[in-house]
Protein backbone atom coordinates (compact mmCIF):
# COMPACT_ATOMS: atom_id res chain seq x y z
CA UNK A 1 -13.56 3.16 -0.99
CA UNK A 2 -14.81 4.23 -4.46
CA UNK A 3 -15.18 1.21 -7.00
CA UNK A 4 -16.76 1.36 -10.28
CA UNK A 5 -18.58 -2.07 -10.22
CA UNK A 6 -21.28 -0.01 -7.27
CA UNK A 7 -23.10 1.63 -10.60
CA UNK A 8 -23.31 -1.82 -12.13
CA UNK A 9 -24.91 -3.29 -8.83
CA UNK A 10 -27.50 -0.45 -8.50
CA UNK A 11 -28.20 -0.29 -12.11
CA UNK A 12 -29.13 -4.45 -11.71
CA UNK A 13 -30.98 -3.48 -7.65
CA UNK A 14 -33.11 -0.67 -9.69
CA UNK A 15 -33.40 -2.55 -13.12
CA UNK A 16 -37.34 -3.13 -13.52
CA UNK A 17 -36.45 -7.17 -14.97
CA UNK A 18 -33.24 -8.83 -13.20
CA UNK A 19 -32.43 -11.81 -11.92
CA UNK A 20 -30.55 -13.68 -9.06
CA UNK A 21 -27.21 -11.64 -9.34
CA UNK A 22 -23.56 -13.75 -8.82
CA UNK A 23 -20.69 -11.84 -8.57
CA UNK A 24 -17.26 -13.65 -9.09
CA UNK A 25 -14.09 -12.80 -8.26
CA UNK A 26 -11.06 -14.07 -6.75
CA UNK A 27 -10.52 -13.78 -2.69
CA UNK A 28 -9.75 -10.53 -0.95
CA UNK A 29 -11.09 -8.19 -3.91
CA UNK A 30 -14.07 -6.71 -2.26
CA UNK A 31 -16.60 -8.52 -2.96
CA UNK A 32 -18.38 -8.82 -0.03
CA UNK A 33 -17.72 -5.04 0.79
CA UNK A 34 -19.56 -3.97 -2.17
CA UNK A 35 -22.72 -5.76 -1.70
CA UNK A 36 -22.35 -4.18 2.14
CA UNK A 37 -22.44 -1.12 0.34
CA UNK A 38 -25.21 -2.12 -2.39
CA UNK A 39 -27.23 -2.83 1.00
CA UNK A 40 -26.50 0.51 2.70
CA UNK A 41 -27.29 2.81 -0.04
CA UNK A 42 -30.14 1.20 -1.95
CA UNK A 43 -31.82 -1.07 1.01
CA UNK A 44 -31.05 0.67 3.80
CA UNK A 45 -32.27 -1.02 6.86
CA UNK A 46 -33.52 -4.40 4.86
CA UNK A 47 -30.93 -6.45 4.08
CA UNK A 48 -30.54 -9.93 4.99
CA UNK A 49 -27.02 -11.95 4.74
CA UNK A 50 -25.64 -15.04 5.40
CA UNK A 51 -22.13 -16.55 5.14
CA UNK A 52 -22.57 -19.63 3.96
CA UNK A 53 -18.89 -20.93 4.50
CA UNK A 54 -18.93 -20.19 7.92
CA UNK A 55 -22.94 -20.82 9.05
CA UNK A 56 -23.40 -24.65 9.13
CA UNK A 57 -27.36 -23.61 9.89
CA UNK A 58 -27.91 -21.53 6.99
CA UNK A 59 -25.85 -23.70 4.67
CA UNK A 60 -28.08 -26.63 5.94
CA UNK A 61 -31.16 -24.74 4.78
CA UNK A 62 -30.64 -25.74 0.92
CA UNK A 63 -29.81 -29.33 1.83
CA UNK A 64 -34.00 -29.74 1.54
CA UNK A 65 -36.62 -28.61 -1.13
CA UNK A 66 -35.26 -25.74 -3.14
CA UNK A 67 -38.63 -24.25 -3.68
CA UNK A 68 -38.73 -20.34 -3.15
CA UNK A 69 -41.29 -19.48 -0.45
CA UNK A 70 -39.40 -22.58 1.42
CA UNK A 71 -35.88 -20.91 1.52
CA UNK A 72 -37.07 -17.89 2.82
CA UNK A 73 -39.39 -19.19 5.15
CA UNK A 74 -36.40 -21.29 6.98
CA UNK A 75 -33.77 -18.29 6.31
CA UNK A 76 -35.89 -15.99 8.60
CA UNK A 77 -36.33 -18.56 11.28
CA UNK A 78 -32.21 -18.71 11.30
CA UNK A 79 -31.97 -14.94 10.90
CA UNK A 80 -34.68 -13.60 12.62
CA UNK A 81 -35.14 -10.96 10.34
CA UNK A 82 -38.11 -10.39 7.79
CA UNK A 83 -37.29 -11.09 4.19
CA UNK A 84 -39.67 -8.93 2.23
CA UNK A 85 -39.63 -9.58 -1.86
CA UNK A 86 -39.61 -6.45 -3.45
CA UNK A 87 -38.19 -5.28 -0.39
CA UNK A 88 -35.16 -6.85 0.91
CA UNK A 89 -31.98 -7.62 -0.31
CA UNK A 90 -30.82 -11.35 0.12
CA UNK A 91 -27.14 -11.98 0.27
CA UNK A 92 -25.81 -15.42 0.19
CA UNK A 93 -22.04 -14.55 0.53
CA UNK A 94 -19.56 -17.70 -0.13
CA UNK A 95 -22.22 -19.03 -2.12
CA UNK A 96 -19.53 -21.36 -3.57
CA UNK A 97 -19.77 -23.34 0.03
CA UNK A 98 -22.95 -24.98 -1.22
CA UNK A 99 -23.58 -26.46 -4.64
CA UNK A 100 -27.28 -26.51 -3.97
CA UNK A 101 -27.47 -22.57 -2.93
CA UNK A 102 -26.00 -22.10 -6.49
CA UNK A 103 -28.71 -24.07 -7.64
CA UNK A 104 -31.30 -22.35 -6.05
CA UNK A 105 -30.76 -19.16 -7.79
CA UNK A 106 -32.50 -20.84 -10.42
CA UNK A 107 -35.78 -21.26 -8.24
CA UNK A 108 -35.60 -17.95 -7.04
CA UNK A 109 -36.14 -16.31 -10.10
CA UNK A 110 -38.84 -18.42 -10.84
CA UNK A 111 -40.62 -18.84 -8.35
CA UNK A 112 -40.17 -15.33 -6.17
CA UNK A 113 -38.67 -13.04 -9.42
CA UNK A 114 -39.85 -10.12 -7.26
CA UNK A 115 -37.24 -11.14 -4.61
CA UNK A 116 -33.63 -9.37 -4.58
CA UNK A 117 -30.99 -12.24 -4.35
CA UNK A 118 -27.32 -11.73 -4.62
CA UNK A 119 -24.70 -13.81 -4.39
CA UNK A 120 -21.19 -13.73 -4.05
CA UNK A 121 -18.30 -16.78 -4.25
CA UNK A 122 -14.75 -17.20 -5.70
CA UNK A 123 -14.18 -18.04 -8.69
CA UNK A 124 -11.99 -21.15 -8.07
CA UNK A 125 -14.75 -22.46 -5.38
CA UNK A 126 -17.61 -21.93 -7.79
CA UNK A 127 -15.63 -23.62 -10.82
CA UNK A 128 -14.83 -26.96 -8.59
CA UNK A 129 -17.99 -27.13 -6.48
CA UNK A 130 -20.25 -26.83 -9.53
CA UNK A 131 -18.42 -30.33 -10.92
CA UNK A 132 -22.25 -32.35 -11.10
CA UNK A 133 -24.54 -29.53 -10.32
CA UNK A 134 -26.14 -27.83 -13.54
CA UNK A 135 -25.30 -24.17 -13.64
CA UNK A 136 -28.51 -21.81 -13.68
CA UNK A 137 -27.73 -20.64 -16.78
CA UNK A 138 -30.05 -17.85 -18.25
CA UNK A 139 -31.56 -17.68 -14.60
CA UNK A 140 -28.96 -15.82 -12.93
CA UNK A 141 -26.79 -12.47 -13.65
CA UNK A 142 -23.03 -12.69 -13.02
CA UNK A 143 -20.87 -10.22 -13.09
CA UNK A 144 -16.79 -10.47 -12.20
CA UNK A 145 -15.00 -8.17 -10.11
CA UNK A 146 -11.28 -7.75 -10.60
CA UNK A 147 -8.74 -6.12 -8.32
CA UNK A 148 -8.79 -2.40 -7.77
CA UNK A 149 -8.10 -0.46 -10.87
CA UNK A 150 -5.43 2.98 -11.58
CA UNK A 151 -8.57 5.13 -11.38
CA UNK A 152 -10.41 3.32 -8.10
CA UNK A 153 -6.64 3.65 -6.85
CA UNK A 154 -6.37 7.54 -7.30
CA UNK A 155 -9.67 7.95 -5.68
CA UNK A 156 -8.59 5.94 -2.47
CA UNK A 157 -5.50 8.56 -2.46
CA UNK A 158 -8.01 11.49 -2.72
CA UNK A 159 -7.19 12.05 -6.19
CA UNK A 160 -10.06 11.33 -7.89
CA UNK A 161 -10.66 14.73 -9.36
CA UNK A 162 -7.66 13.82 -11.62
CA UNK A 163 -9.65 10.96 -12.88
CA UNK A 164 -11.89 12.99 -15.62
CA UNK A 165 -8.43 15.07 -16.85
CA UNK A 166 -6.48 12.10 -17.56
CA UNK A 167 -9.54 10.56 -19.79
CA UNK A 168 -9.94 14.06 -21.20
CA UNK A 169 -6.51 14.41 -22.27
CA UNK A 170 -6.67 11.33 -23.32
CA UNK A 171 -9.15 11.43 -25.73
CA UNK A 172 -7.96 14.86 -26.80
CA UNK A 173 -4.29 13.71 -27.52
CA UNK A 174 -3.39 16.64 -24.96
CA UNK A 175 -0.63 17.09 -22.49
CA UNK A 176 -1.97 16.37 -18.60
CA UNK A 177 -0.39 19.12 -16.71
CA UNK A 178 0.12 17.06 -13.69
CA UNK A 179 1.77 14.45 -15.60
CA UNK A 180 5.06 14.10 -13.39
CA UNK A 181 2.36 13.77 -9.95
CA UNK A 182 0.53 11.08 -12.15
CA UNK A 183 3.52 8.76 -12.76
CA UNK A 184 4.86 8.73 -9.45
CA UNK A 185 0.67 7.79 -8.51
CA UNK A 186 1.30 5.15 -11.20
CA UNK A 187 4.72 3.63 -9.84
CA UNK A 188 3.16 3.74 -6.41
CA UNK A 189 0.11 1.55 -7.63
CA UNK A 190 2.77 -1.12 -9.47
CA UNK A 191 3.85 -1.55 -5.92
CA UNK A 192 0.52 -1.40 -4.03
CA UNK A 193 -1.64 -3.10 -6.45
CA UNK A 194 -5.66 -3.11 -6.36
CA UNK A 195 -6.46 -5.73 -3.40
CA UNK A 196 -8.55 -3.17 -1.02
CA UNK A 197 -7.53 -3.95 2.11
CA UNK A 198 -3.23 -3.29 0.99
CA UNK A 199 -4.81 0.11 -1.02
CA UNK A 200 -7.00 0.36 2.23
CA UNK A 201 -3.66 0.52 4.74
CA UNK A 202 -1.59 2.38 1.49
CA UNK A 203 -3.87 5.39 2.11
CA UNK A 204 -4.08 5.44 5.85
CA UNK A 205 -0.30 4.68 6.71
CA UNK A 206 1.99 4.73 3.22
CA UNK A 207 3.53 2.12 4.95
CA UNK A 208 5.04 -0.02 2.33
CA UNK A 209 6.06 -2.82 4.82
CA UNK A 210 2.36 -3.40 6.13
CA UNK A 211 1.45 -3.31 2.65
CA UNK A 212 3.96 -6.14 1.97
CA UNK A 213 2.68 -7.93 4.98
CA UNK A 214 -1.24 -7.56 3.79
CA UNK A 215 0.15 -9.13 0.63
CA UNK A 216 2.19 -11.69 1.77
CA UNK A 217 -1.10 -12.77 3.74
CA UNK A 218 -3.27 -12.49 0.23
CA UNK A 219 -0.51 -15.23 -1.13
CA UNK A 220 -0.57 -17.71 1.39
CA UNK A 221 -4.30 -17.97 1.27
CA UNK A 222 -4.21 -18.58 -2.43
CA UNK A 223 -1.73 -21.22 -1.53
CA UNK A 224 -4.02 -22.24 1.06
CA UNK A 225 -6.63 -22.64 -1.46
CA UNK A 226 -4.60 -24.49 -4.21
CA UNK A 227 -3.91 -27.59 -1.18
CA UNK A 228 -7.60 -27.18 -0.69
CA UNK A 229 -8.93 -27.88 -3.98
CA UNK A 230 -6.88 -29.89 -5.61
CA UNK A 231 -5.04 -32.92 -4.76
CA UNK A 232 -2.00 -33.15 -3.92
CA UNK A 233 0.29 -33.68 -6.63
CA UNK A 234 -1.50 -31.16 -8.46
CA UNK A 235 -1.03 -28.51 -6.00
CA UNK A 236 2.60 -28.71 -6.03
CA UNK A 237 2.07 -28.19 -9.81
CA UNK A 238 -0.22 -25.06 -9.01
CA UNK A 239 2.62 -23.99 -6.52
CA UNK A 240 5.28 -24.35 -9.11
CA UNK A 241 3.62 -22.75 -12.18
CA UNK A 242 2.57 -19.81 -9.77
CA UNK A 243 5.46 -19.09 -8.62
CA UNK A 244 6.99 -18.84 -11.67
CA UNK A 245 5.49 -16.35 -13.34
CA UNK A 246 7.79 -13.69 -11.85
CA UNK A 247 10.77 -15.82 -14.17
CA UNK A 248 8.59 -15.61 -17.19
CA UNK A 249 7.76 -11.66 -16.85
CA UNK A 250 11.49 -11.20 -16.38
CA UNK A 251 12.28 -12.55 -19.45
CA UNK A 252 13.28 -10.83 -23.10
CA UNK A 253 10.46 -12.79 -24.52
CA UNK A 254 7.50 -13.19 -22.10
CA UNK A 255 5.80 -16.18 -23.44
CA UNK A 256 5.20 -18.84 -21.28
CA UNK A 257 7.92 -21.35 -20.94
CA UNK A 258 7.25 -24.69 -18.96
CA UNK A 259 10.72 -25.34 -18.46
CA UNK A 260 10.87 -22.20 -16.35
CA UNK A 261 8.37 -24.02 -13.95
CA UNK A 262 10.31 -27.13 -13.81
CA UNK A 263 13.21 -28.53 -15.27
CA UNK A 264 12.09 -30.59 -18.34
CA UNK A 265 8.19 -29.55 -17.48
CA UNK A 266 6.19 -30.15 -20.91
CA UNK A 267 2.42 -28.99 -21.31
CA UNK A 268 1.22 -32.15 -20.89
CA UNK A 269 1.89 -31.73 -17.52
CA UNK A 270 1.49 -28.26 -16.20
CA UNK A 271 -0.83 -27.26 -18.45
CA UNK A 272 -3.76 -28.28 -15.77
CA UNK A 273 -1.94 -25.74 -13.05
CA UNK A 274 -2.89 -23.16 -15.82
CA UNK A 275 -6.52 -23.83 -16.11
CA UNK A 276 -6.77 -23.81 -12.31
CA UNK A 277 -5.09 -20.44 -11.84
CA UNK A 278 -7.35 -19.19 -14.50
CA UNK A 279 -10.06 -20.75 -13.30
CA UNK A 280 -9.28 -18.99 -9.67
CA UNK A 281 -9.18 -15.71 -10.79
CA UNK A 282 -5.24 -15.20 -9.65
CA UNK A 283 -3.30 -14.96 -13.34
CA UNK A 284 -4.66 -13.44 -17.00
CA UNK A 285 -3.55 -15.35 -20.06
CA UNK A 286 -2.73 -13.60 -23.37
CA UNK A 287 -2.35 -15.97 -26.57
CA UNK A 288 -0.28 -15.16 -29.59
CA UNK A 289 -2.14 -13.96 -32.87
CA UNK A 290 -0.18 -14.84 -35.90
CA UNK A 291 -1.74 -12.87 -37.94
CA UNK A 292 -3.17 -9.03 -37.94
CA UNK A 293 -6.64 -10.11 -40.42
CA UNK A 294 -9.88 -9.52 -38.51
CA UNK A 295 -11.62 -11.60 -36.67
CA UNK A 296 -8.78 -11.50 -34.71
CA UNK A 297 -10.09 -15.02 -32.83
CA UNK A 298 -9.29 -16.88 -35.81
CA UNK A 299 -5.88 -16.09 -35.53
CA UNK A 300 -4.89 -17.35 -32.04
CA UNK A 301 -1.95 -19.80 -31.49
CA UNK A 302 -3.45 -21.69 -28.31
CA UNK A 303 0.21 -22.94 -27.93
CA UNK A 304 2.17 -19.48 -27.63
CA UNK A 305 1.03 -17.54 -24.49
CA UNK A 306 1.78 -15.28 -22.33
CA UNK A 307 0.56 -15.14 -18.05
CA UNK A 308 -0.08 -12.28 -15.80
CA UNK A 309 -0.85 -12.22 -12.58
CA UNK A 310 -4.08 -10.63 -11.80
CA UNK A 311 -2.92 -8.39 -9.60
CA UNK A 312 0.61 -5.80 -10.14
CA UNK A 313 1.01 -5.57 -6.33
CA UNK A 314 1.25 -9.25 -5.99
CA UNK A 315 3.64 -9.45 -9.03
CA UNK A 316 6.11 -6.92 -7.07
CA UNK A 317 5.52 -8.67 -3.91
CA UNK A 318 6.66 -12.39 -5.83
CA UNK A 319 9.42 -10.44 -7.41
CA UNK A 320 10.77 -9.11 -4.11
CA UNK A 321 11.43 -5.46 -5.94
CA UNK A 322 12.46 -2.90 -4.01
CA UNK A 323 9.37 -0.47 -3.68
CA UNK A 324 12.50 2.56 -2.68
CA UNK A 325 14.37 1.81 -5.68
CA UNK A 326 10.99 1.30 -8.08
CA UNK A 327 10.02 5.08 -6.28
CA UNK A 328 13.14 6.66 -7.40
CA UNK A 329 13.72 7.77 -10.72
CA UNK A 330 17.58 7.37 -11.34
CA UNK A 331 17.37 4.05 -9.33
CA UNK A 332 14.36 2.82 -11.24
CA UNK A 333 16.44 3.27 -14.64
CA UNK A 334 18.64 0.45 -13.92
CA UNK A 335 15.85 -1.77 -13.20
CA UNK A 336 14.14 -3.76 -15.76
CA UNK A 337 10.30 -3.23 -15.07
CA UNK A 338 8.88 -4.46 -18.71
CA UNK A 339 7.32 -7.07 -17.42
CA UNK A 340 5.76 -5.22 -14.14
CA UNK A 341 4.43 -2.52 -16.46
CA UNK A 342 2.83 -4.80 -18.85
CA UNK A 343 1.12 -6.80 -16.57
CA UNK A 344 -0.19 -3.19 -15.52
CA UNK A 345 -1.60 -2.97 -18.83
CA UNK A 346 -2.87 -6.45 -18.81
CA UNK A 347 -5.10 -5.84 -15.86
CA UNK A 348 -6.66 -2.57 -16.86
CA UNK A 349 -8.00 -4.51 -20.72
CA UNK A 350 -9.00 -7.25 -18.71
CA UNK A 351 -10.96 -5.16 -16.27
CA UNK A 352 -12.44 -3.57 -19.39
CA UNK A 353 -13.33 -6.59 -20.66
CA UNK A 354 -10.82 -6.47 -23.49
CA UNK A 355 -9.43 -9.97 -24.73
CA UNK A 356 -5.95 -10.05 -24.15
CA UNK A 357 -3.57 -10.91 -27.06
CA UNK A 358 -0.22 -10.48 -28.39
CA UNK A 359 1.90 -10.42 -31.82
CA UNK A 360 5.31 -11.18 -32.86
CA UNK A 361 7.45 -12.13 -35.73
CA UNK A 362 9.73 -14.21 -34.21
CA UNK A 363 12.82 -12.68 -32.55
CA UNK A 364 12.57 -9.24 -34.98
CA UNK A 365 9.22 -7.55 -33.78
CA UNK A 366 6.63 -7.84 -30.95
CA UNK A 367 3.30 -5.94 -30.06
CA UNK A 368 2.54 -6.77 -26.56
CA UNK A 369 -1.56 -5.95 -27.10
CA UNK A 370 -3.82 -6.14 -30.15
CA UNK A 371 -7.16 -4.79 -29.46
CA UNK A 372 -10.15 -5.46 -32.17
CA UNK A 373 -12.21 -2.27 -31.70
CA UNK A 374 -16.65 -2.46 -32.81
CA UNK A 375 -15.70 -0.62 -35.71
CA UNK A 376 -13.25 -3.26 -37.47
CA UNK A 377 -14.87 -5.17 -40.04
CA UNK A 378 -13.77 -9.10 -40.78
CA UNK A 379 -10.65 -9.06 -43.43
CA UNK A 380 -9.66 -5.17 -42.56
CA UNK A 381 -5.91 -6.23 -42.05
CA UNK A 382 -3.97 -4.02 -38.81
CA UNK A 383 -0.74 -2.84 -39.81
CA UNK A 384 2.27 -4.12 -38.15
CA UNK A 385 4.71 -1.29 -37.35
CA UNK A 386 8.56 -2.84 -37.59
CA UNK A 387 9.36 0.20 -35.22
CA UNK A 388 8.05 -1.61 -32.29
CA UNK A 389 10.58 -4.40 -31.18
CA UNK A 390 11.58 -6.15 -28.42
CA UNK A 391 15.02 -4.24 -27.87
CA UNK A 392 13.36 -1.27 -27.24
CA UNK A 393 10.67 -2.80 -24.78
CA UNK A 394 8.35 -0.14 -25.82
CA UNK A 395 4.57 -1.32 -25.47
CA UNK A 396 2.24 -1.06 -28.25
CA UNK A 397 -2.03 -1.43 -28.43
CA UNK A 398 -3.55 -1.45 -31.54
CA UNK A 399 -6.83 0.58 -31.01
CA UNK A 400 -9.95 2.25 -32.88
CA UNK A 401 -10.37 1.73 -36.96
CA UNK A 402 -7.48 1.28 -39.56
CA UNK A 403 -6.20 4.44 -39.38
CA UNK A 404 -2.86 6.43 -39.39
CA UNK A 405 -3.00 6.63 -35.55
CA UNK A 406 -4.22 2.79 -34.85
CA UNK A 407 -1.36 2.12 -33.14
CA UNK A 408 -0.63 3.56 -29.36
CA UNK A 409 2.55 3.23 -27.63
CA UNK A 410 2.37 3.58 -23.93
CA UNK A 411 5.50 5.43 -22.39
CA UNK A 412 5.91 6.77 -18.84
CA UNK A 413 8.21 9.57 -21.26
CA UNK A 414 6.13 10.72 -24.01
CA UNK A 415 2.92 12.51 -24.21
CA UNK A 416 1.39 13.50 -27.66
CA UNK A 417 1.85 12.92 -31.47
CA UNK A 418 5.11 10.84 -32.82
CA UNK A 419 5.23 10.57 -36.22
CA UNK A 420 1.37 9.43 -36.87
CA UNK A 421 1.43 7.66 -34.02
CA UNK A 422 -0.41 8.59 -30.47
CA UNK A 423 1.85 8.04 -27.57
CA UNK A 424 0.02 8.10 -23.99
CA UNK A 425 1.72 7.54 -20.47
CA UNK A 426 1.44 4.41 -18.98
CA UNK A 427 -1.57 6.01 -16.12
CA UNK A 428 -3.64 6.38 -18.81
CA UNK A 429 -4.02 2.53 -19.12
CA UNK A 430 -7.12 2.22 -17.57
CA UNK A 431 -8.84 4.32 -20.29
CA UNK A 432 -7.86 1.66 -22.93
CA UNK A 433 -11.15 -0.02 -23.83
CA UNK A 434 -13.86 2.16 -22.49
């Protein structure tokens, strides 16, 4: 399958000056599949990769001298393959198995630049096994690889010619003329999600049940994980707050509330489960902005937040919905899928790299994504339009310079101008931010 992150990794395998690559990302979202890929189609025939969580040997290798021409030395003896710098492409896959193979990064690019090393590990491993190793910070490039996004999705469905008209009518304010064929795409990936290997069996069978199974297996090794690295009072904490997040979403106001994890829960005492499940890669957190002046970071109420999962799949999966009654349009209208359609939203700015935040006035008003475009200077204040309110659950991104059509409401209903301001449907998401 297509994904987007493959030009990054060849840009970085063909790049004249790199370092030691180390791509994050939480389990099951491809990572390993996409440095298979890096291998077959730039070093075809010279690759070299271990799996350091499951080969005690090569694991052992860094528990000695971390000095370059040493690694590779005792890495061919357990391979018994060549490892040619300039040459071969050196995977360490669940780097986050060994502190000191993160560590050794470091010595690779100083000691063997020439040599190509990449690395791959979970987040949530590499965050708790780094605890008294230095980081080689500066020596290493990382990169972060999110669940499958709308566009990789469409491609998997054979689609992907539709991928260039959506941004095109996008940009162009224009009507897409497949726009009913798009949306029912779109509901589909709300109940599908990005994880490959559910989009993977999606495509071949369309077979929501197996999907539902592939995710239900997804979940229970994040569970799996949470009892693994953390102790256990604080994974039943993890548990808790994870679970709940299907509660918050399905709330008129979506800000995090910690007595929806627990009866009486307070900050103090949750607020750790948080980190961790931002730390693992599984939920995105959007903070409150209280007010609309640029920098937009100065702003931020660290108290008032929203969380989404990472992944809309395993949101409708938690929520138990219905993926017949989601699929049908009269049945769908008596749903309430806010929450499932923001998250949507959530995931395609984070997998642009957008920060994610959020304004509201209280009970009267709420925009559920401020964006700070290059081109907004500090004090240049973003208009607040009182049309957007919770009632109506419409969503709203402020985008581009202070301008008559800075704000963009996302509807699955409307496509082109209302009154001054540009209204997209919700597929076009993903184009938010590039």
């Amino acid at each position: 399958m297509h994904r987007n992150m493959l030009a990054r990794l060849k840009d970085w395998a063909t790049s004249h000056d790199y370092k030691p690559l180390l791509l994050y990302g939480a389990r099951q979202t491809g990572k390993t599949y996409l440095l298979t890929e890096l291998a077959r189609t730039v070093f075809p025939g010279n690759c070299v990769r271990f799996d350091l969580e499951r080969d005690d040997r090569a694991r052992r290798v860094f528990d000695a001298d971390l000095d370059a021409e040493t690694l590779v030395r005792r890495l061919e003896q357990v391979s018994g393959q060549r490892i040619k710098p300039g040459h071969t492409l050196l995977i360490l896959d669940e780097i986050q198995a060994s502190n000191r193979a993160l560590v050794s990064l470091k010595y690779f690019h100083e000691d063997m630049p020439q040599l190509h090393v990449a690395a791959a590990g979970s987040l949530l491993g590499v965050a708790v096994n780094r605890q008294g190793f230095s980081m080689p910070v500066g020596k290493v490039e990382t990169l972060t690889l999110h669940p499958m996004s709308f566009d990789e999705f469409l491609d998997a469905m054979g689609d992907g010619a539709m991928v260039p008209e959506i941004r095109a009518c996008y940009e162009g304010s224009e009507p897409c003329y497949l726009h009913d064929a798009m949306m029912e795409r779109f509901w589909q990936y709300l109940m599908v999600g990005g994880m490959p290997e559910a989009v993977s069996r999606f495509a071949q069978t369309g077979d929501y049940l197996e999907v539902r199974g592939i995710q239900s297996a997804i979940t229970d090794l994040y569970v799996t994980d949470m009892a693994k690295y953390a102790t256990p009072t604080e994974s039943a904490r993890i548990r808790d707050t994870w679970r709940s997040i299907p509660a918050q979403l399905a709330k008129e106001n979506h800000k995090f509330q910690y007595k929806l994890v627990h009866s009486g829960g307070r900050a103090s005492v949750y607020s750790t489960a948080i980190s961790w499940l931002l730390a693992a890669g599984l939920v995105e957190r959007c903070t409150c902005i209280s007010s609309g002046q640029l920098p937009l970071a100065m702003h931020e109420d660290a108290s008032a937040f929203k969380i989404y999962m990472s992944d809309t799949g395993l949101l409708a999966a938690r929520s138990e919905l219905d993926p017949a009654m989601v699929l049908d349009a009269i049945r769908r209208s008596h749903l309430d899928l806010g929450g499932l359609v923001e998250n949507a939203v959530a995931q395609a700015l984070t997998a642009n790299e957008v920060p994610l935040r959020y304004w509201t006035s209280g009970n009267t008003a709420e925009v559920d994504f401020v964006m700070q475009s290059a081109g907004m200077t500090a004090g240049m204040p973003i208009e607040v339009k009182s049309s957007f309110n919770t009632r109506s659950r419409s969503l709203a991104v402020y985008r581009g310079k202070y301008a008559p059509e800075t704000v963009i409401r996302i509807s699955p209903k409307n496509f082109g101008m209302d009154n001054g301001i540009r209204s997209v449907p919700l597929y076009a998401a993903f184009c938010i931010g590039q």
